[in-house]
N, C-alpha and C. Protein backbone atom coordinates (compact mmCIF):
# COMPACT_ATOMS: atom_id res chain seq x y z
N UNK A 1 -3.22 -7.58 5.27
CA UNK A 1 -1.93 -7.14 4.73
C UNK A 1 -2.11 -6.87 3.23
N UNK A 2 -1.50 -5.57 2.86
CA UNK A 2 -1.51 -5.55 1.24
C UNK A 2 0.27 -5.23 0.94
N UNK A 3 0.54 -5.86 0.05
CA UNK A 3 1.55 -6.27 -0.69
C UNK A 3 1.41 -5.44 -2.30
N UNK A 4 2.42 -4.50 -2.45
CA UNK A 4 2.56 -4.40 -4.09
C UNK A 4 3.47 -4.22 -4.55
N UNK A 5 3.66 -4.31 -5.83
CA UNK A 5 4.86 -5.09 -6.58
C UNK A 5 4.21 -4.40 -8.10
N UNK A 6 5.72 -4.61 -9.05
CA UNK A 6 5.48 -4.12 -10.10
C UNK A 6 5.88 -2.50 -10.57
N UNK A 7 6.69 -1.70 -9.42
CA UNK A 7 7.24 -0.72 -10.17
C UNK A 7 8.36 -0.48 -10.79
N UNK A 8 8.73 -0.21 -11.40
CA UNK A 8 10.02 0.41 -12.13
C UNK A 8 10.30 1.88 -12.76
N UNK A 9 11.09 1.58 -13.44
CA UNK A 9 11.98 2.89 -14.56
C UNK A 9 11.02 2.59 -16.35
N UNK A 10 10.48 3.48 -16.54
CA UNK A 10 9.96 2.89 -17.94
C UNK A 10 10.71 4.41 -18.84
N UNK A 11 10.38 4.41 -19.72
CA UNK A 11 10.39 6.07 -20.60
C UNK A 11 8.81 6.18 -20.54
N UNK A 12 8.87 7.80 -21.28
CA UNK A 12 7.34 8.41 -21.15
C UNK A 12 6.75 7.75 -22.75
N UNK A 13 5.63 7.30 -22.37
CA UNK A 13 4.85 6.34 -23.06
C UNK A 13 4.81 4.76 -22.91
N UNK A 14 5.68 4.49 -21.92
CA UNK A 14 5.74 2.76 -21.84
C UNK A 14 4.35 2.46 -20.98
N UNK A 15 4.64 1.46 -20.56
CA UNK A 15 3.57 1.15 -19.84
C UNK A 15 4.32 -0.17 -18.09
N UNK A 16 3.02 -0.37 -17.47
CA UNK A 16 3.61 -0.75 -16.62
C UNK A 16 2.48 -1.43 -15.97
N UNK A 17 2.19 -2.61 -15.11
CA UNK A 17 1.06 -3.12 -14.76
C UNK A 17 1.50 -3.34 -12.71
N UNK A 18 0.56 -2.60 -11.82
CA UNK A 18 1.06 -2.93 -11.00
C UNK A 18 -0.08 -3.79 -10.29
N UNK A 19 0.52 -4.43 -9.12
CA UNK A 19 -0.44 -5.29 -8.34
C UNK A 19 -0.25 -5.20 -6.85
N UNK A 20 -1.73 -5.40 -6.19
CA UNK A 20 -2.00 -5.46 -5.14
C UNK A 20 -2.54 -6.56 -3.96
N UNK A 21 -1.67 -7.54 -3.39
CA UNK A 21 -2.32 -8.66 -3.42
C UNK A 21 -2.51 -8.39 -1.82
N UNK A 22 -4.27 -9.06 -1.59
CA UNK A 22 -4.40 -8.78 -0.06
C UNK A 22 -4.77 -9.77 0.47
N UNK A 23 -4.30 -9.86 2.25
CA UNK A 23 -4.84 -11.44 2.77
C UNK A 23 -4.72 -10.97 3.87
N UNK A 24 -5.45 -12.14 4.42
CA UNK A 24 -6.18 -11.66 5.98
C UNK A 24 -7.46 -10.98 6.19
N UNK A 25 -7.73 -10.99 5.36
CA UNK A 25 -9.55 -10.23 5.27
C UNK A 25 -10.23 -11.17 4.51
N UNK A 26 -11.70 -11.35 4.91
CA UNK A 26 -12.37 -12.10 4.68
C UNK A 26 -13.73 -11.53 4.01
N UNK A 27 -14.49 -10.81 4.26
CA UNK A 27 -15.40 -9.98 3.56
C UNK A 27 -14.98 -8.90 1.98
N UNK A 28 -14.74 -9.43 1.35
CA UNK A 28 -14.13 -8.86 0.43
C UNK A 28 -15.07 -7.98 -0.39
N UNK A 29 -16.04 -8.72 -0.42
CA UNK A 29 -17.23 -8.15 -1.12
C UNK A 29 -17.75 -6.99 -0.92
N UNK A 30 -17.20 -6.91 0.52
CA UNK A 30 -17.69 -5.53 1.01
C UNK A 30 -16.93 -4.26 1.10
N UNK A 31 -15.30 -4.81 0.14
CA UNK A 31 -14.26 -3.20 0.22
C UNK A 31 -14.34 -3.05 -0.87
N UNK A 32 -13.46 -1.81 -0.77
CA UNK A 32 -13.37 -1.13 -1.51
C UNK A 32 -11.55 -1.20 -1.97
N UNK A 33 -10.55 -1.52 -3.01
CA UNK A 33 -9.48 -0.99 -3.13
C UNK A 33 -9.27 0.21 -3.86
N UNK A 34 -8.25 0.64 -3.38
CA UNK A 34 -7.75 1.94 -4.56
C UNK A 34 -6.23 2.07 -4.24
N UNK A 35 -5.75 2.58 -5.11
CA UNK A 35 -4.24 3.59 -5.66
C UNK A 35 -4.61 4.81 -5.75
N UNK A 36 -3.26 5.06 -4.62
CA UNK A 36 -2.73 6.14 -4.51
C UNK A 36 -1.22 6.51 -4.88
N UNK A 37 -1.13 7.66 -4.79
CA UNK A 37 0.30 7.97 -5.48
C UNK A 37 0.33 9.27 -4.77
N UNK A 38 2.11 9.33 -4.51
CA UNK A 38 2.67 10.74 -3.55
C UNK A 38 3.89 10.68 -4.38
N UNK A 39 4.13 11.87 -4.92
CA UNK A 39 5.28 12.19 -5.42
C UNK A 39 5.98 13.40 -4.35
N UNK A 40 7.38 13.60 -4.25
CA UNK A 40 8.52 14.73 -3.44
C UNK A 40 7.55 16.10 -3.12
N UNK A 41 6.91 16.22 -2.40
CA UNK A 41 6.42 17.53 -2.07
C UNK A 41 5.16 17.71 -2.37
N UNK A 42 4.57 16.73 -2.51
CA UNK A 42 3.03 16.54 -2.54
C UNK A 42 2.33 16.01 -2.25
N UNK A 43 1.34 16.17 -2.23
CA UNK A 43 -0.08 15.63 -1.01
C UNK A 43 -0.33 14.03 -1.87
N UNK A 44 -0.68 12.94 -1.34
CA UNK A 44 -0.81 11.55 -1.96
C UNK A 44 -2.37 12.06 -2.29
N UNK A 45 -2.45 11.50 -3.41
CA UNK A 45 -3.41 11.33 -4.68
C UNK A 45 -4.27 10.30 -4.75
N UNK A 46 -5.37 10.27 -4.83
CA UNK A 46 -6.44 9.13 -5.37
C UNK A 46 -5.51 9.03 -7.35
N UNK A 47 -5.54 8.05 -7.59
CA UNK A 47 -5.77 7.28 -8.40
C UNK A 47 -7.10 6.70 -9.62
N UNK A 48 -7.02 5.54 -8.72
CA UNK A 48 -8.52 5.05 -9.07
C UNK A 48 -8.69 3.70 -7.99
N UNK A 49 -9.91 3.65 -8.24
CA UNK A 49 -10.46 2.63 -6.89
C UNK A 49 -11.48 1.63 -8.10
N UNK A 50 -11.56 0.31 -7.29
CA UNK A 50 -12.77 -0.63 -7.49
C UNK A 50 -13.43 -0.87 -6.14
N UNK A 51 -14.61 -0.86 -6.18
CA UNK A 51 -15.61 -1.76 -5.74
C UNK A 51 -15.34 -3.37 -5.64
N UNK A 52 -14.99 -4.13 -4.81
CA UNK A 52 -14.88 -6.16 -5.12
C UNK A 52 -16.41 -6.33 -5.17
N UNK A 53 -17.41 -5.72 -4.60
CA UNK A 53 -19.08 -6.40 -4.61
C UNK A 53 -19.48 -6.10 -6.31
N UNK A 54 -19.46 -4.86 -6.50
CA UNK A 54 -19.84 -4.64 -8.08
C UNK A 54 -19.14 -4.48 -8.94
N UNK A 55 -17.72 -4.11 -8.44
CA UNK A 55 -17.16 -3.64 -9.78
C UNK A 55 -16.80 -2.75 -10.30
N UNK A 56 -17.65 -1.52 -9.90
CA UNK A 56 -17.72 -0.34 -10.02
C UNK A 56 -16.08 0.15 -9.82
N UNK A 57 -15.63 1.01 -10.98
CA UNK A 57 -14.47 1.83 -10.68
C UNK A 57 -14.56 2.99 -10.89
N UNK A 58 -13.42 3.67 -10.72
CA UNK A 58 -13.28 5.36 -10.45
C UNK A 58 -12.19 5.54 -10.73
N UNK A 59 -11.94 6.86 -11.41
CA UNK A 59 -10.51 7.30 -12.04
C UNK A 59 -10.45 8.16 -11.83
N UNK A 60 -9.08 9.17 -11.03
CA UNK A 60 -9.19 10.66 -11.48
C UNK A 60 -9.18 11.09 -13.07
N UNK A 61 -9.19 12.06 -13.13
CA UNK A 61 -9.66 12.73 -14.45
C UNK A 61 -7.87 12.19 -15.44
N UNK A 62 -6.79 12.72 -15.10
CA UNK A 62 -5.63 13.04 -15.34
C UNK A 62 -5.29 11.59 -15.46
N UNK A 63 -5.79 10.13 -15.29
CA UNK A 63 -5.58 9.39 -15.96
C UNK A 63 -6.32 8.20 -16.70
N UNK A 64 -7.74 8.90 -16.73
CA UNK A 64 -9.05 8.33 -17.60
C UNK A 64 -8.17 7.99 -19.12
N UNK A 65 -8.40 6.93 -19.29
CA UNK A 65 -8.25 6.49 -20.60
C UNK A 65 -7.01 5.96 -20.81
N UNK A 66 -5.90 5.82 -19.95
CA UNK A 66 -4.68 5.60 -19.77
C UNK A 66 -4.26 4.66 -18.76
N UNK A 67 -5.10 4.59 -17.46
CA UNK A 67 -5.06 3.73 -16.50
C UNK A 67 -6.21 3.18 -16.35
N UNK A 68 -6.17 1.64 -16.08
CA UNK A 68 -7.15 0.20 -15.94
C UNK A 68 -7.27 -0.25 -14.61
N UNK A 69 -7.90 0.00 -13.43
CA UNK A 69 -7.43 -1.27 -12.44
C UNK A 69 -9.19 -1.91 -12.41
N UNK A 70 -8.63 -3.08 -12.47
CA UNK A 70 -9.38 -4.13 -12.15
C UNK A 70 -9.09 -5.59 -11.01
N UNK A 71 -9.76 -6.28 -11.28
CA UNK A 71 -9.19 -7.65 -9.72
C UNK A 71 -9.71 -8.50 -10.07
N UNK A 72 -8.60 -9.79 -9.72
CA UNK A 72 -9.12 -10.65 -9.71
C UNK A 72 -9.59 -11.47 -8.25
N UNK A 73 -10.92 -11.76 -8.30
CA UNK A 73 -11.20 -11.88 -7.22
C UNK A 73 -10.58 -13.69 -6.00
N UNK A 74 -10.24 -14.15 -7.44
CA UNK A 74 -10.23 -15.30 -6.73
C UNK A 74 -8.61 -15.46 -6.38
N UNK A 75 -7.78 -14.53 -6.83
CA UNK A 75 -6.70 -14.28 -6.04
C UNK A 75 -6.32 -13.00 -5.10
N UNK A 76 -7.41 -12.56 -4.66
CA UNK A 76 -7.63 -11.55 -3.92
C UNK A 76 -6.22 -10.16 -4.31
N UNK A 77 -6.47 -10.06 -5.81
CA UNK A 77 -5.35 -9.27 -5.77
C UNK A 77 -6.24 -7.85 -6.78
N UNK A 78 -5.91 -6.77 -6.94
CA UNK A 78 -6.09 -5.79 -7.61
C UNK A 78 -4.99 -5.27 -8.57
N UNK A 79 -5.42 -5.25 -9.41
CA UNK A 79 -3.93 -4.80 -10.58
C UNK A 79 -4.41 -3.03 -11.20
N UNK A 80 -3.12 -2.69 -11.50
CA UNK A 80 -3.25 -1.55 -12.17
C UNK A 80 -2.42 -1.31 -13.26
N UNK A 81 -3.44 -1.63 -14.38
CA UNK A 81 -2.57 -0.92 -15.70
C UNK A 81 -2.39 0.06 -16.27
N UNK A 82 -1.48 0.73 -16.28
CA UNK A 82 -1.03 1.83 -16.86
C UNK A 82 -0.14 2.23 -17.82
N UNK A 83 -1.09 2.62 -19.00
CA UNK A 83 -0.59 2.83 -20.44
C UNK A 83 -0.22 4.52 -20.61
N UNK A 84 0.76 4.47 -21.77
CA UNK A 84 1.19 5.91 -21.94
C UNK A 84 1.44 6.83 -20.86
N UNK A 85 2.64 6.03 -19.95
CA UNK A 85 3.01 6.80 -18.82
C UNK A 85 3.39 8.67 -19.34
N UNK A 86 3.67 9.13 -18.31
CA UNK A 86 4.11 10.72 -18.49
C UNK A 86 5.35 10.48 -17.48
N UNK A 87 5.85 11.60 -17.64
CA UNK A 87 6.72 12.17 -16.35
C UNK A 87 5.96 12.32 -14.76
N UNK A 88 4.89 13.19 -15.28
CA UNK A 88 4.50 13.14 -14.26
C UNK A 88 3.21 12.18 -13.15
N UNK A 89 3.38 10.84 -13.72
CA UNK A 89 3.40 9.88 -13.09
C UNK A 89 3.84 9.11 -12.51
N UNK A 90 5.31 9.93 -12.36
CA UNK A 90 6.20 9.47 -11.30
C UNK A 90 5.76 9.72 -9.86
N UNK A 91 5.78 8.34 -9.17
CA UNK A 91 5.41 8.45 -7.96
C UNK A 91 5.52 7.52 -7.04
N UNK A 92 5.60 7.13 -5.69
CA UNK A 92 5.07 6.43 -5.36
C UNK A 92 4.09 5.38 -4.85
N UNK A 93 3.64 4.59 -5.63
CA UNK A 93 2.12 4.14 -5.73
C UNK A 93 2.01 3.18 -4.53
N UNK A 94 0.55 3.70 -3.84
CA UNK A 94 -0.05 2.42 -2.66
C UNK A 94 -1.22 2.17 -3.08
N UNK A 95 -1.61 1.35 -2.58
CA UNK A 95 -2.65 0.63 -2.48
C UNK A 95 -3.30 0.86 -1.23
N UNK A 96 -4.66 1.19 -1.21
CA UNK A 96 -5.51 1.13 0.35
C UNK A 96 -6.62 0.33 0.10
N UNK A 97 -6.59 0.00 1.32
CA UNK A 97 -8.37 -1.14 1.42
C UNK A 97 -9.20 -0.40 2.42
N UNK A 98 -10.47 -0.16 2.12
CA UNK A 98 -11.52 0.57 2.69
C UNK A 98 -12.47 -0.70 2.83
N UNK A 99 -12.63 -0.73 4.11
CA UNK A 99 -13.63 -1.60 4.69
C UNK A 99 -15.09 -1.75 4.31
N UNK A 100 -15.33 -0.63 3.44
CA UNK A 100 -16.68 -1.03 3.07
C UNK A 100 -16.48 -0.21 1.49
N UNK A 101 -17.56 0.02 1.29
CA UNK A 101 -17.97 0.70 -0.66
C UNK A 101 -17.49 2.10 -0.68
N UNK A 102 -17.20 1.95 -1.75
CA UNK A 102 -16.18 3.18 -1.87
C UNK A 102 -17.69 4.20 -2.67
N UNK A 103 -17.26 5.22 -3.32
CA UNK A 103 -18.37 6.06 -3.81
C UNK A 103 -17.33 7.03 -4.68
N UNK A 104 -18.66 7.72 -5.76
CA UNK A 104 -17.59 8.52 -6.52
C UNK A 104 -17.28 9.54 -5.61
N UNK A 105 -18.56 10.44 -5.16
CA UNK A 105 -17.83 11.34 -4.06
C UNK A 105 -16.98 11.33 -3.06
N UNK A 106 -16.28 10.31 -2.64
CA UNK A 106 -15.25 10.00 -1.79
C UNK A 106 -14.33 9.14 -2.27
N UNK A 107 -14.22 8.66 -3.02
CA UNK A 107 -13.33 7.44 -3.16
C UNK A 107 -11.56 7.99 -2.91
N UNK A 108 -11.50 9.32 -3.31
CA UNK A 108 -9.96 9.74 -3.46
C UNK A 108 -9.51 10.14 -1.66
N UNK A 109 -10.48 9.95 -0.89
CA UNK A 109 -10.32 10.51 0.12
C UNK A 109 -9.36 9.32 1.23
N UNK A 110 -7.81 9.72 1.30
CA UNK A 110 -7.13 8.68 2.41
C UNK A 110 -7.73 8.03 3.26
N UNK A 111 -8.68 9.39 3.77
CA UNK A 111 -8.92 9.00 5.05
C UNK A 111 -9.74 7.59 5.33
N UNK A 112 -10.61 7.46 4.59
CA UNK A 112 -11.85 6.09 4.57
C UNK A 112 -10.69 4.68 4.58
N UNK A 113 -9.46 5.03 3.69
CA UNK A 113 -8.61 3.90 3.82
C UNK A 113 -7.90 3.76 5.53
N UNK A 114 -8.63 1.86 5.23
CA UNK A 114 -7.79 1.79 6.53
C UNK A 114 -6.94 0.82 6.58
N UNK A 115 -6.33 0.23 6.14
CA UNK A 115 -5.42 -1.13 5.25
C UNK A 115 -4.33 -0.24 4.56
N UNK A 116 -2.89 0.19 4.92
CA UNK A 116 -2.03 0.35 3.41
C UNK A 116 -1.29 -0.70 2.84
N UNK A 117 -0.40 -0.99 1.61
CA UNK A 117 0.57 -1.41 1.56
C UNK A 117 1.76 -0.60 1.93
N UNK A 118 3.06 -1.05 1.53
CA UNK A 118 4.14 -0.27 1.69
C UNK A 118 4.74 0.74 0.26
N UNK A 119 4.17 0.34 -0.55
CA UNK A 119 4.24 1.36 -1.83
C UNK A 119 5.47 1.26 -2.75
N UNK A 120 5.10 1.34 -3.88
CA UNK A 120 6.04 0.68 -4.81
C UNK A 120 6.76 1.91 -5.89
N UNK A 121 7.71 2.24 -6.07
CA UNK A 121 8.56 3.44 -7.16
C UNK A 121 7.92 3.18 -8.40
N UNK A 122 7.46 4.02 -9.26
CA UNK A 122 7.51 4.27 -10.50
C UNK A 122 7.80 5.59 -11.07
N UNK A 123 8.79 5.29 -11.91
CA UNK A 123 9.69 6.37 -12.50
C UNK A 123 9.50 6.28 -13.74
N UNK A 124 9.16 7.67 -14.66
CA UNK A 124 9.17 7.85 -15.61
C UNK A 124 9.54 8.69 -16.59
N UNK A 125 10.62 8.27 -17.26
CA UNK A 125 11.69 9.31 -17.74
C UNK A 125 11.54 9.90 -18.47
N UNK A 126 12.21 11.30 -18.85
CA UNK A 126 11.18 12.26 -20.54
C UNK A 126 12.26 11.79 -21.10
C-alpha cells in the first residue's frame, strides 16, 4: 500500500514537501519509487524517481533544481520537495513502486509501476 499526503494551495514560488509512505513490501532494496503527476487533459508525467538499493535519482528536466525526492529508509517512506512552485505544477501527484531498479532510460515510464497510491492535489496559484 502507498499512502500520500502533503498537498495543498501554495502561490507560485512557495514550496511544499510531499510524502509517500509504503507497507506491506518487504524487499525494499530492490524498488524503485517515483512521482508522478496528471494535470485536466493530460497524459500523467514522470516526475522523479529513487532507487531504495543505491540511491540513485532521476528528475525530469522541467524540475531539475527545484524538486528533491529522497527516503527515508527506515520509515519506509519517500518524500518530495518542491521549491519554487509554478502554475504549472499544478497537478495531481502519485506515487508508484516498481518492483525492481528503476533506470534513467525508463524510469518515467507508468507502465514498470506496479504499486499506486491514491494521489494527492497540488495547486498553484499565479
Amino acid at each position: 500500500q502507498l499512502v500520500e499526503s502533503g498537498g495543498g494551495l501554495v502561490p507560485a514560488g512557495g514550496s511544499l514537501t510531499l510524502s509517500c509512505a509504503a507497507s506491506g513490501f518487504y524487499r525494499f532494496d530492490e524498488y524503485a519509487i517515483a512521482w508522478f503527476r496528471q494535470s485536466p487533459g493530460k497524459e500523467r508525467e514522470g516526475v522523479a524517481c529513487i532507487n531504495y538499493g543505491d540511491g540513485r535519482t532521476y528528475y525530469r528536466d522541467s524540475v531539475k533544481g527545484r524538486f528533491t525526492i529522497s527516503s527515508d529508509n527506515a520509515k519506509n517512506t519517500v518524500y518530495l520537495q518542491m521549491n519554487s512552485l509554478e502554475p504549472e505544477d499544478t497537478a495531481v501527484y502519485y506515487c508508484g513502486l516498481d518492483l525492481g531498479k528503476a533506470y534513467g532510460s525508463s524510469w518515467f515510464r507508468d507502465e514498470f509501476y506496479t504499486y499506486w497510491g491514491q494521489g494527492t492535489q497540488v495547486t498553484v496559484s499565479s
